[in-house]
N, C-alpha and C. Protein backbone atom coordinates (compact mmCIF):
# COMPACT_ATOMS: atom_id res chain seq x y z
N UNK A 1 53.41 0.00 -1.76
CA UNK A 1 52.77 -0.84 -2.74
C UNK A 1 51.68 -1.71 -2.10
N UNK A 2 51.99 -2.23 -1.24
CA UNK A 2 50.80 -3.14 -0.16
C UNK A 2 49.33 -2.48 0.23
N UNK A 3 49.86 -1.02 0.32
CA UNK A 3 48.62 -0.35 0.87
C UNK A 3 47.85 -0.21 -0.45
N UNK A 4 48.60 -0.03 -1.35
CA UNK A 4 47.94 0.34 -3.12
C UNK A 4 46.85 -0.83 -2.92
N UNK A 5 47.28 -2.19 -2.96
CA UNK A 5 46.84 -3.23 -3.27
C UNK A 5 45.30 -3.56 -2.45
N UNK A 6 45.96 -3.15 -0.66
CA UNK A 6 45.03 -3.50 0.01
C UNK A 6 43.74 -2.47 -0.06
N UNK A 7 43.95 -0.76 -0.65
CA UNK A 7 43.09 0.20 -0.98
C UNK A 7 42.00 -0.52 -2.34
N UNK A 8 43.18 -1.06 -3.17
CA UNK A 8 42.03 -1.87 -4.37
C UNK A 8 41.28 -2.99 -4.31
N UNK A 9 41.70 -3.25 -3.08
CA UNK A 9 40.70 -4.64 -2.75
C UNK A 9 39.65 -4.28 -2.01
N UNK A 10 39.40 -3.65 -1.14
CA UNK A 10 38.81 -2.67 -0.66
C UNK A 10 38.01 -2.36 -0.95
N UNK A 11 38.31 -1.15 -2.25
CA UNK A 11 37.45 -0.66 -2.77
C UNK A 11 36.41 -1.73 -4.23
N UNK A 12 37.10 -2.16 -4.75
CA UNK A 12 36.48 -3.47 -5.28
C UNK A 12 35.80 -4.23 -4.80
N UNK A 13 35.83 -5.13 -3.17
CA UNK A 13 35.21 -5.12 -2.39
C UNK A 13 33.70 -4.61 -2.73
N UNK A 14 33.72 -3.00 -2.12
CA UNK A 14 32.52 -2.66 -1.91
C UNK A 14 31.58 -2.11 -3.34
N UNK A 15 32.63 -1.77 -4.52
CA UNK A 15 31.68 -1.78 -6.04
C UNK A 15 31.01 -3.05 -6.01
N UNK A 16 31.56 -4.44 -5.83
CA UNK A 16 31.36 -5.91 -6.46
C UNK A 16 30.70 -6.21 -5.36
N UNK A 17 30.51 -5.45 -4.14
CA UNK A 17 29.79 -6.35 -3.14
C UNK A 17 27.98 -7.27 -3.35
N UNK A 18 27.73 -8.43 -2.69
CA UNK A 18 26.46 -8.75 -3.01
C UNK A 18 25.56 -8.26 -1.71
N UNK A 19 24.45 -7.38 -2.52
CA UNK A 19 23.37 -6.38 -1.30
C UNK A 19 22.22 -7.23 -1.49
N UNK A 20 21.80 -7.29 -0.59
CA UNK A 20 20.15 -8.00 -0.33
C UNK A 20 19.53 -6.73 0.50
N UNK A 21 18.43 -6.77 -0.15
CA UNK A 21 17.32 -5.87 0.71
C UNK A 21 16.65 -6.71 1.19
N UNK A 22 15.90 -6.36 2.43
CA UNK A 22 14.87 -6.67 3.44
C UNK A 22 13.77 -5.76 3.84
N UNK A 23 12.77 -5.80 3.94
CA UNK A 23 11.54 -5.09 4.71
C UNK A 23 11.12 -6.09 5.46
N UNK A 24 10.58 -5.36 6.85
CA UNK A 24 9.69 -5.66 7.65
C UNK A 24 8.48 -5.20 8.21
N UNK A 25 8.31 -4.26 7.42
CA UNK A 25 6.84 -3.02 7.92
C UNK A 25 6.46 -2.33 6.49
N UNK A 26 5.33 -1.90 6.28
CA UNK A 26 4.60 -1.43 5.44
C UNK A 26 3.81 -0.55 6.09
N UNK A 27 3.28 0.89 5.68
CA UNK A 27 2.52 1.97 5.98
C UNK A 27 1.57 1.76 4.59
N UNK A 28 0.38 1.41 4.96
CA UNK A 28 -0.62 1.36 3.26
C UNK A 28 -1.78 2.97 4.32
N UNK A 29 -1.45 3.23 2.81
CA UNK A 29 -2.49 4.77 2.81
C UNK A 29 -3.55 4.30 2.34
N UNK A 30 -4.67 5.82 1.91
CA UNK A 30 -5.84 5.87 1.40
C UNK A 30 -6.47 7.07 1.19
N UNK A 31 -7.01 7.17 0.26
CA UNK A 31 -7.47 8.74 0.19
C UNK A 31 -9.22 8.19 -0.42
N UNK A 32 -10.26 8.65 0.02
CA UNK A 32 -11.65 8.34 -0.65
C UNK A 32 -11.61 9.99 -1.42
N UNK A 33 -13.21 10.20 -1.72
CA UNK A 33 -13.22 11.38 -2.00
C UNK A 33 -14.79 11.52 -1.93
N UNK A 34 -15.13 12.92 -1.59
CA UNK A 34 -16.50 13.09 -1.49
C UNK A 34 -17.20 14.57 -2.17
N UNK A 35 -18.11 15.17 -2.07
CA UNK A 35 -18.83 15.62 -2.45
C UNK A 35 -18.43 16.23 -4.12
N UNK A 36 -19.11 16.72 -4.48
CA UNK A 36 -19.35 16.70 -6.28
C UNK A 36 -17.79 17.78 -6.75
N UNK A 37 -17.19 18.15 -5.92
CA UNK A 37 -15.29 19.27 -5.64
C UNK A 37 -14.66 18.07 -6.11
N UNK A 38 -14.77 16.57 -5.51
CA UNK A 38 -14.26 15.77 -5.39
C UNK A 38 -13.29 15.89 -4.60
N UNK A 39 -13.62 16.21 -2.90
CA UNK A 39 -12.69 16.99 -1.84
C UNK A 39 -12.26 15.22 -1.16
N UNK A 40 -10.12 15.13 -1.06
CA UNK A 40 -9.91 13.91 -0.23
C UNK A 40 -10.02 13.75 1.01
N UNK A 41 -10.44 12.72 1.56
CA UNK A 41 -10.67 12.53 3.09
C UNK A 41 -9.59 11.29 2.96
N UNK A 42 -8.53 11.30 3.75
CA UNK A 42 -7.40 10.13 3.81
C UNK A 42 -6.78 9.79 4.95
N UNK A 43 -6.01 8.78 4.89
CA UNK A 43 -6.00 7.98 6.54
C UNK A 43 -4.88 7.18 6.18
N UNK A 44 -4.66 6.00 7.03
CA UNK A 44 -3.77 4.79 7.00
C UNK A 44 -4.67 3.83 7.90
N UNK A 45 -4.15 2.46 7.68
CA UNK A 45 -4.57 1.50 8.17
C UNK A 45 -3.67 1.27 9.10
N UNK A 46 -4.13 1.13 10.72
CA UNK A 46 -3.01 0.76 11.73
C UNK A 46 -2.61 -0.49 12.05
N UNK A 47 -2.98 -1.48 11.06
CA UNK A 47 -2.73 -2.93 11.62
C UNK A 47 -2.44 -3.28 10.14
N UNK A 48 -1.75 -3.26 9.20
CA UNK A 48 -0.85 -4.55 8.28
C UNK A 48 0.24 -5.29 8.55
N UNK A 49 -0.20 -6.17 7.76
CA UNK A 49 1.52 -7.48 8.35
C UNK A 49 1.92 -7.26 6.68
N UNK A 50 3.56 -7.37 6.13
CA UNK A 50 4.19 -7.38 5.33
C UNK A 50 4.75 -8.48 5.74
N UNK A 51 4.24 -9.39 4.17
CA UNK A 51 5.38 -10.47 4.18
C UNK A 51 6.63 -10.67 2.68
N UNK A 52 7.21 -10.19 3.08
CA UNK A 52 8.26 -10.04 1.60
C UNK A 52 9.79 -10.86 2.44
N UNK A 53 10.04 -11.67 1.41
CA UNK A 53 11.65 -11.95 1.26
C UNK A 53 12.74 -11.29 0.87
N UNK A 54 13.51 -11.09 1.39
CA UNK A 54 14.53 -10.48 0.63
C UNK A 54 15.06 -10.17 -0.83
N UNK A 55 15.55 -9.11 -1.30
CA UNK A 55 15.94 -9.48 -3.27
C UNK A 55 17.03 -8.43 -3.16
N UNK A 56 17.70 -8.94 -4.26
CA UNK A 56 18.91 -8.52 -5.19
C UNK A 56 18.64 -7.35 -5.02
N UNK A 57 17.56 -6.50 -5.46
CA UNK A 57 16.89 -4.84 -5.79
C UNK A 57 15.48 -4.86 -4.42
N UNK A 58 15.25 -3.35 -4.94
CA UNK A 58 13.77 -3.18 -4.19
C UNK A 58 12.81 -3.96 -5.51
N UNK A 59 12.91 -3.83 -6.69
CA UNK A 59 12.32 -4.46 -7.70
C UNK A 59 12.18 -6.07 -7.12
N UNK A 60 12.77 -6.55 -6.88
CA UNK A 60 12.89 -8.12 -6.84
C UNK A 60 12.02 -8.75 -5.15
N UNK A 61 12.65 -7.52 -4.34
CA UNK A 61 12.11 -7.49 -2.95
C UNK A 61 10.37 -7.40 -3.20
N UNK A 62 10.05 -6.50 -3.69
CA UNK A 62 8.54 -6.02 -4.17
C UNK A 62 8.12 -7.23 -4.59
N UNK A 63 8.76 -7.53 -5.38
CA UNK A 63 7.69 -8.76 -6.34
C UNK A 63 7.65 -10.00 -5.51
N UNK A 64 6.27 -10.83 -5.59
CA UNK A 64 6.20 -11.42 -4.34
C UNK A 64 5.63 -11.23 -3.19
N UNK A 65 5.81 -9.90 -3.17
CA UNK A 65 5.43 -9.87 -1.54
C UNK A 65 3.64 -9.91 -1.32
N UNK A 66 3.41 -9.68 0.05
CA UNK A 66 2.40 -9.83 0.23
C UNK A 66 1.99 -8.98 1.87
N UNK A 67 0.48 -8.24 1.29
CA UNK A 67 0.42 -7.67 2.17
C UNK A 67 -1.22 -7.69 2.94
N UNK A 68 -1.42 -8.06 4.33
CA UNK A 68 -2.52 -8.20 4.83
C UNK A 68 -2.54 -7.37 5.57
N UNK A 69 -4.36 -6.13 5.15
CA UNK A 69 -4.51 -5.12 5.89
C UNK A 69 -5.95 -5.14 6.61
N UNK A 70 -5.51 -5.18 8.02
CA UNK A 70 -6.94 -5.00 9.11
C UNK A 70 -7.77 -3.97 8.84
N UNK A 71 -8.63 -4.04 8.55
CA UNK A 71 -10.27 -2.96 7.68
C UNK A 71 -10.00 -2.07 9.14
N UNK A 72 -10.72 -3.08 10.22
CA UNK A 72 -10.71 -2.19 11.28
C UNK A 72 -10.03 -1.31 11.89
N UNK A 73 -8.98 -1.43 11.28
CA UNK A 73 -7.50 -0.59 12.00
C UNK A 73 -7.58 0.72 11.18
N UNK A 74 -8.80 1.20 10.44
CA UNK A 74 -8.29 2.38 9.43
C UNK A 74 -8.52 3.66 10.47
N UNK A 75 -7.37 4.55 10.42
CA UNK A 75 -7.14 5.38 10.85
C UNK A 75 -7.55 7.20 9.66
N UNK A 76 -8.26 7.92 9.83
CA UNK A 76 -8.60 9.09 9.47
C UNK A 76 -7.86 10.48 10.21
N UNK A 77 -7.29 10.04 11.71
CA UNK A 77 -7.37 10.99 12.58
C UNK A 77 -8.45 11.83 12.74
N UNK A 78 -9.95 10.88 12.93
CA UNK A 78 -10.39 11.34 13.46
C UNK A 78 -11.39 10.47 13.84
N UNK A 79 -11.56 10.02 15.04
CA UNK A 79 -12.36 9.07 16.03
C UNK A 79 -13.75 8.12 15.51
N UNK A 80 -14.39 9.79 15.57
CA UNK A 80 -15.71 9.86 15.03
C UNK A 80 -15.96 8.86 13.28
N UNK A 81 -15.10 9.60 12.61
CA UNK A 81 -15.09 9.40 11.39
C UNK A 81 -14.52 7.59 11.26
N UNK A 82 -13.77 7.42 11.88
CA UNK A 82 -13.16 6.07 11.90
C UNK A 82 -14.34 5.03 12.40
N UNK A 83 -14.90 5.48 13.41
CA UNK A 83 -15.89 4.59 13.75
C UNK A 83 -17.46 4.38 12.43
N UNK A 84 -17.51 5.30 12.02
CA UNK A 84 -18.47 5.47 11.24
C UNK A 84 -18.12 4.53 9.82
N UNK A 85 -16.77 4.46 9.41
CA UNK A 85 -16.26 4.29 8.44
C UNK A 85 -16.25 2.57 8.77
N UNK A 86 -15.86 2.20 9.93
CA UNK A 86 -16.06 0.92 10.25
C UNK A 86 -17.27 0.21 10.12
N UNK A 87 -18.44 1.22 10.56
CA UNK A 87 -19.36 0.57 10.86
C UNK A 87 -20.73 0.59 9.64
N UNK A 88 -20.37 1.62 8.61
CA UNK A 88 -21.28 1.73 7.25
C UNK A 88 -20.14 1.89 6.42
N UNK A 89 -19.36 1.30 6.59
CA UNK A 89 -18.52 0.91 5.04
C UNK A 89 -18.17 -0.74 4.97
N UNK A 90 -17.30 -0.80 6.09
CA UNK A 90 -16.53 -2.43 6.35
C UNK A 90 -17.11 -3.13 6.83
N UNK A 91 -18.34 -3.01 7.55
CA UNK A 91 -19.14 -4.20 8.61
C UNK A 91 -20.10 -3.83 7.63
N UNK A 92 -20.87 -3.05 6.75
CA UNK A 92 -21.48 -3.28 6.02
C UNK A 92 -21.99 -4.23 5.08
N UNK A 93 -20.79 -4.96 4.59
CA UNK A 93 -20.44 -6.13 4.08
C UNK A 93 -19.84 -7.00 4.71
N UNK A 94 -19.34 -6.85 5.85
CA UNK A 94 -18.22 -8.08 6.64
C UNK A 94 -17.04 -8.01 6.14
N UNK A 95 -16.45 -6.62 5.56
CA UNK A 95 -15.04 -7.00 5.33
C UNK A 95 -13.77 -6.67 6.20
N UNK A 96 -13.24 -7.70 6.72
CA UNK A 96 -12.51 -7.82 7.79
C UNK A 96 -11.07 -7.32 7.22
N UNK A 97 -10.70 -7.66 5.77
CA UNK A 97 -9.34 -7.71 5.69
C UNK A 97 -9.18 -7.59 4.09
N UNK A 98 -7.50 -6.82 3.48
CA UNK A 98 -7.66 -7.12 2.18
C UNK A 98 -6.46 -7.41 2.30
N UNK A 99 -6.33 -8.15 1.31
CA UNK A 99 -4.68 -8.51 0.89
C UNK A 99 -4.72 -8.03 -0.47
N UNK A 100 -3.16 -7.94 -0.68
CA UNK A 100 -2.27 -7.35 -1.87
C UNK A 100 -1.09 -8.20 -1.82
N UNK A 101 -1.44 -8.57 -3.20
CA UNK A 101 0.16 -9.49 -3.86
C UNK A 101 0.98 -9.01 -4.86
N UNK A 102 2.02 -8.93 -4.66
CA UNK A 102 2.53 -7.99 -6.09
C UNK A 102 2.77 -9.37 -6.50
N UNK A 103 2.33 -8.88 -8.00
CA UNK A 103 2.53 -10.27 -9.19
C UNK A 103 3.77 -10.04 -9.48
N UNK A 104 4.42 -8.45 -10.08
CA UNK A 104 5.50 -8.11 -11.12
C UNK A 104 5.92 -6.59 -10.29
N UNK A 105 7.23 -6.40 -10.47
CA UNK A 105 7.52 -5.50 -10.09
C UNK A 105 8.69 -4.41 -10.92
N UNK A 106 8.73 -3.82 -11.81
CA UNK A 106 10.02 -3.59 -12.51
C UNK A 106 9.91 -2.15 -13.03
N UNK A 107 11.13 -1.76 -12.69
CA UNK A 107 11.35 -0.24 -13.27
C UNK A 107 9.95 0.62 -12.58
N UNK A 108 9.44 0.65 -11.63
CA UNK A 108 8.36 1.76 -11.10
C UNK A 108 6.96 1.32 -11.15
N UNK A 109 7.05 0.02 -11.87
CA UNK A 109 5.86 -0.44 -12.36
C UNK A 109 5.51 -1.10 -11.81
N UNK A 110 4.21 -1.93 -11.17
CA UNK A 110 3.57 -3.07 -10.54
C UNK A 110 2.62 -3.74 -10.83
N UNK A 111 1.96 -4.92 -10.92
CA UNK A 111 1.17 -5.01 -10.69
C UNK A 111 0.66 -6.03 -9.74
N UNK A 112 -0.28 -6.03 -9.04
CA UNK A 112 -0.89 -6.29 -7.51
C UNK A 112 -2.42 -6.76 -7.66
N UNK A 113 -2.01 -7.81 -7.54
CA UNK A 113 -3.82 -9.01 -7.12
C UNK A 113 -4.09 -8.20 -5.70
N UNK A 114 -5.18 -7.55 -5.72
CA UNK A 114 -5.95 -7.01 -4.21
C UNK A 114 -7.50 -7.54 -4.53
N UNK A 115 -7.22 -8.37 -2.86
CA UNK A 115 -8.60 -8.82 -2.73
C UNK A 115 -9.26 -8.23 -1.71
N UNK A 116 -10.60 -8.19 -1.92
CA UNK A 116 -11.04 -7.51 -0.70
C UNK A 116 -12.78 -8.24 -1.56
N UNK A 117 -13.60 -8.10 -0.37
CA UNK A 117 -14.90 -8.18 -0.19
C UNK A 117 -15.02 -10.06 -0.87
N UNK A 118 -13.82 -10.70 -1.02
CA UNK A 118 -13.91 -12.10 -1.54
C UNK A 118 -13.68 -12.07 -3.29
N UNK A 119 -13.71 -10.71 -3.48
CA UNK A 119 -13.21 -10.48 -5.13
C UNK A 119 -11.45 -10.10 -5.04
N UNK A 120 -11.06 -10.54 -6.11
CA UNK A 120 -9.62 -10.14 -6.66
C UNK A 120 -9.81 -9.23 -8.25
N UNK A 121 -8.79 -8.80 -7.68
CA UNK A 121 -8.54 -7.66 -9.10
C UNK A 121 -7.22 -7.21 -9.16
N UNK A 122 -6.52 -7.21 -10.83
CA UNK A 122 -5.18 -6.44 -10.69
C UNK A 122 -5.30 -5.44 -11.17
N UNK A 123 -4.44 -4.72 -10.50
CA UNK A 123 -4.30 -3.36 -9.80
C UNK A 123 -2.85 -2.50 -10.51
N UNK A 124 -2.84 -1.80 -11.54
CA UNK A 124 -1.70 -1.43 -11.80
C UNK A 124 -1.31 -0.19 -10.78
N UNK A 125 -0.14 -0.51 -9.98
CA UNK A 125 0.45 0.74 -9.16
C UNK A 125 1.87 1.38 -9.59
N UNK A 126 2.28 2.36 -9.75
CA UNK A 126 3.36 3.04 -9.70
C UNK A 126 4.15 3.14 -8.53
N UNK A 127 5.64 3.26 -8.48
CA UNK A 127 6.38 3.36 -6.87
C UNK A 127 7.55 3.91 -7.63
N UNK A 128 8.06 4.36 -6.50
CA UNK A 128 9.52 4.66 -6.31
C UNK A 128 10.22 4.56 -5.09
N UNK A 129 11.96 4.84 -5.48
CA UNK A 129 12.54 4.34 -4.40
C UNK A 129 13.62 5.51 -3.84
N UNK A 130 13.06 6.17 -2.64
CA UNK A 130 13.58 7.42 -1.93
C UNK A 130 13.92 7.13 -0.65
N UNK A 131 15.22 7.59 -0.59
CA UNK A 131 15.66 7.46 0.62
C UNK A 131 15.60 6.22 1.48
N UNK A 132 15.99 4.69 0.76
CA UNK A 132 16.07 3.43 1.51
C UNK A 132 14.31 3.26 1.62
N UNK A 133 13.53 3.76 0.63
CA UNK A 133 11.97 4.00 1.02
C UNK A 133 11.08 3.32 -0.42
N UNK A 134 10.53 2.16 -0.40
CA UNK A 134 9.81 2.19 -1.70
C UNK A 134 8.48 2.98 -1.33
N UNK A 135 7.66 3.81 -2.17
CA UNK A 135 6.40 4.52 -2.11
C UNK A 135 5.76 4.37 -2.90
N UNK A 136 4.84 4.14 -3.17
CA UNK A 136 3.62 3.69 -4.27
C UNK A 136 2.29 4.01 -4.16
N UNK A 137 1.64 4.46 -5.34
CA UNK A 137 0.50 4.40 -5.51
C UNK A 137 -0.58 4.05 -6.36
N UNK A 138 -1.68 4.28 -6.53
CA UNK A 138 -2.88 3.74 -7.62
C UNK A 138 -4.20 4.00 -7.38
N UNK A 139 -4.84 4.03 -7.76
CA UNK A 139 -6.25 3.64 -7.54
C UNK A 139 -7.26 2.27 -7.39
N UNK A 140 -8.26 2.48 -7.08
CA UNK A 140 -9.24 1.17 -7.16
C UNK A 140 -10.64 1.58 -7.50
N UNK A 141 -11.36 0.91 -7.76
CA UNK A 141 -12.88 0.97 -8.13
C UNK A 141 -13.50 0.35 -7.21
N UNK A 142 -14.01 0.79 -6.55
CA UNK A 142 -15.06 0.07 -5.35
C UNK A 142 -16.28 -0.88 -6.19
N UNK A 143 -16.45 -0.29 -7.58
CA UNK A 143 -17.43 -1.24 -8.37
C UNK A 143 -16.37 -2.84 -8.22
N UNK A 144 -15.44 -2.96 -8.79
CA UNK A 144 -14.65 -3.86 -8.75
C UNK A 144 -14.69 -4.95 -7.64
N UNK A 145 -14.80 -4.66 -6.48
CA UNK A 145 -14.91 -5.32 -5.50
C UNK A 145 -15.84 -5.74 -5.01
N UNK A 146 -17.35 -5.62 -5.75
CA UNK A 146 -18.65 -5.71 -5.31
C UNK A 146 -18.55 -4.69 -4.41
N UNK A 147 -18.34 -3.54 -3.59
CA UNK A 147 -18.44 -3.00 -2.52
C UNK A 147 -19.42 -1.82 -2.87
N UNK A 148 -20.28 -1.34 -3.98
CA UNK A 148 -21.09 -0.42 -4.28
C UNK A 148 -22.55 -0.44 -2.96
N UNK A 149 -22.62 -1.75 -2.38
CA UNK A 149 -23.61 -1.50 -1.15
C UNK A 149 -23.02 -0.82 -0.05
N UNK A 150 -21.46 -0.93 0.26
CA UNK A 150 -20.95 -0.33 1.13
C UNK A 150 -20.81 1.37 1.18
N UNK A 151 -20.61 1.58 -0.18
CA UNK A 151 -20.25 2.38 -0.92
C UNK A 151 -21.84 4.09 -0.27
N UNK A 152 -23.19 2.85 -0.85
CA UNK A 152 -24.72 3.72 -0.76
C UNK A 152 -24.83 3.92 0.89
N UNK A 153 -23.99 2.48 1.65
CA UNK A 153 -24.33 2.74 3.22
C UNK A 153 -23.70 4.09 3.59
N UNK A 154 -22.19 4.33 3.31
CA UNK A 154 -21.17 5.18 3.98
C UNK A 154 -21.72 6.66 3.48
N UNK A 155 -22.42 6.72 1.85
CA UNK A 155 -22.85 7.77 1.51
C UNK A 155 -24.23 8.10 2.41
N UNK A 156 -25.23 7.06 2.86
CA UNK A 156 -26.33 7.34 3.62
C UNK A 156 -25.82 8.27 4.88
N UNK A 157 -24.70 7.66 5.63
CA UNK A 157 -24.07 7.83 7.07
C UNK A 157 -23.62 9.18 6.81
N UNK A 158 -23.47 9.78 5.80
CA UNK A 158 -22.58 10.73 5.80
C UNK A 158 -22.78 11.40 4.71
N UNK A 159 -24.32 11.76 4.26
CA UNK A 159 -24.41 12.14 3.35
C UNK A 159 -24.80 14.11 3.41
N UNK A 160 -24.66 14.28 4.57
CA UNK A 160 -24.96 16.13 4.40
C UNK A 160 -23.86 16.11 4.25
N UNK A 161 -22.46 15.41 5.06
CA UNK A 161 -21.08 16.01 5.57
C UNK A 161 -20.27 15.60 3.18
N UNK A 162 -20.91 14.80 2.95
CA UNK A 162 -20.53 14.88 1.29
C UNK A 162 -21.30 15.22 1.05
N UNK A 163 -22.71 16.28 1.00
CA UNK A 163 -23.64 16.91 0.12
C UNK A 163 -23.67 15.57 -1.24
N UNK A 164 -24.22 14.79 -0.70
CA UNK A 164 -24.69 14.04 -1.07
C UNK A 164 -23.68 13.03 -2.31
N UNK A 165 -22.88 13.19 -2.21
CA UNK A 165 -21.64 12.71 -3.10
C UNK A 165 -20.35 11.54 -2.79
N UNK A 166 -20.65 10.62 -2.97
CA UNK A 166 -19.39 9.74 -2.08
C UNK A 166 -18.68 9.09 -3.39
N UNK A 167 -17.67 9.08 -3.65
CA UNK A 167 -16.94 9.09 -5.03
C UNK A 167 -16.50 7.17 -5.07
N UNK A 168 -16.42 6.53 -5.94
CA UNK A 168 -16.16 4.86 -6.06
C UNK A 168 -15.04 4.91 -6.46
N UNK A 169 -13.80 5.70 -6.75
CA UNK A 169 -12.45 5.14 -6.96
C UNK A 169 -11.94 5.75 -5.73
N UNK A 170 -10.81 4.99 -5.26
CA UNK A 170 -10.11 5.51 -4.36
C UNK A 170 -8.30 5.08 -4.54
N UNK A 171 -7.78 6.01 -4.03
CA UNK A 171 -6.31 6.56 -4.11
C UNK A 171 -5.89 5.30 -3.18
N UNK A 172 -4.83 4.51 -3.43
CA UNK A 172 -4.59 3.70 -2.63
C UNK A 172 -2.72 3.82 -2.56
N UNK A 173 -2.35 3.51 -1.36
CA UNK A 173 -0.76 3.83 -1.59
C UNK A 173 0.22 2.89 -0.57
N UNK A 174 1.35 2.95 -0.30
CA UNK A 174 2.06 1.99 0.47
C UNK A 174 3.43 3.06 0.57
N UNK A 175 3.97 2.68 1.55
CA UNK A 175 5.39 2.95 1.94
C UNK A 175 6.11 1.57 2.85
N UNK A 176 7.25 1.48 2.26
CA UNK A 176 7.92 0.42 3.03
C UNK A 176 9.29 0.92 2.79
N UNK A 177 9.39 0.96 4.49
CA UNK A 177 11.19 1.21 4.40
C UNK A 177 11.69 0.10 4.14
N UNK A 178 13.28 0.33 3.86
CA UNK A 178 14.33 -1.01 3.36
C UNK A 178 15.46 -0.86 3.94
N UNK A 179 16.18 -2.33 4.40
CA UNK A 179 17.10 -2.06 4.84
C UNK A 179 18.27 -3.17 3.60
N UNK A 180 19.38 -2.35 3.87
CA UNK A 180 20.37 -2.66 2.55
C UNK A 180 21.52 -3.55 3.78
N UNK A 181 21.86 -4.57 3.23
CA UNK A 181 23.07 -5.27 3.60
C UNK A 181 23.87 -6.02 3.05
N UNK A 182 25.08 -5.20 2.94
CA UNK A 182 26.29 -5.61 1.39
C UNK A 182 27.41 -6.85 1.72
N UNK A 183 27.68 -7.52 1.52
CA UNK A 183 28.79 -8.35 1.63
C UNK A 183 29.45 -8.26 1.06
C-alpha cells in the first residue's frame, strides 16, 4: 500500500509539476532575393545577444524578449559576398545593428517592433515549437526601414551577378533553443 501511495505522489508530482523555460542563444536567419526568378541568397548573422526571461510556456518566454543583431556579423558562407554585403548594403547607411522586441506572443503568432536604420516597424511573424526549439519566421520591407538607398547601392555592387534585380522584401527568421526545468 505505501508503494501505491508513494507511486501517486510521484507521479502527480511530475503531471502538477511547475516548468519554467529559459533561453540563452538565438540563431536569426535571412534570405534576400535577386534577379527577376526571384532566386534566395541566405545567411545568418554571427553576433546576436538574446535577452529573454524565463515563462510558464515558450509563448510567455517569447513575449518580451529582445533581440540585438550585429549587421556586421552577417554570414552568407561566402567571404566575398559578406564583405560586399557589409560594405554596399550596411555601411551604406551606417547600420550597425537591429533589434527585435516581441510585443505579443500566442498560439504561433507574434508580433515584433524591429528597428533598424533608426525606424521601427511591427512585424507580424509566425513560429513554432520543435524539439525544445522555438522557429520563426516573416518577412520585411526594406521600403519600411528607409533602407531603399541601401537597397540601389547593393543592387549597383552586384548588379550582373542579379541581372539587374535586387528584390525589397526579405525572409527573416529566428531559432532559439529552450531549456525546460520542472519542479
Amino acid at each position: 500500500m505505501n508503494k501505491l501511495i508513494l507511486a501517486t505522489l510521484l507521479i502527480s508530482g511530475t503531471i502538477f509539476a511547475d516548468c519554467n523555460y529559459h533561453a540563452n542563444d538565438a540563431k536569426v536567419t535571412w534570405k534576400a532575393f535577386k534577379t527577376f526568378e526571384k532566386i534566395g541568397v541566405g545567411g545568418v548573422f554571427d553576433r546576436s545577444r538574446l535577452n529573454a526571461e524565463g515563462g510558464s510556456s515558450a509563448d510567455a518566454l517569447l513575449a518580451n524578449s529582445t533581440l540585438t543583431i550585429d549587421t556586421l556579423s552577417v554570414n552568407s558562407g561566402n567571404a566575398g559576398r559578406d564583405a560586399t554585403l557589409v560594405a554596399s548594403f550596411f555601411k551604406a547607411q551606417n547600420v550597425q545593428a537591429i533589434t527585435a522586441k516581441v510585443k505579443s506572443a500566442k498560439e504561433g503568432k507574434a508580433l515584433v517592433d524591429i528597428t533598424m536604420n533608426g525606424m521601427t516597424k511591427t512585424i507580424p511573424l509566425s513560429y513554432t515549437l520543435n524539439d525544445m526549439k522555438i522557429v520563426g519566421k516573416g518577412f520585411i520591407d526594406l521600403n519600411d526601414f528607409g533602407m531603399l538607398p541601401s537597397l540601389v547601392s547593393i543592387n549597383k555592387a552586384c548588379y550582373e551577378l542579379h541581372a539587374g534585380k535586387t528584390w525589397q522584401d526579405v525572409e527573416i527568421g529566428f531559432e532559439i533553443p529552450l531549456q525546460k526545468n520542472c519542479q
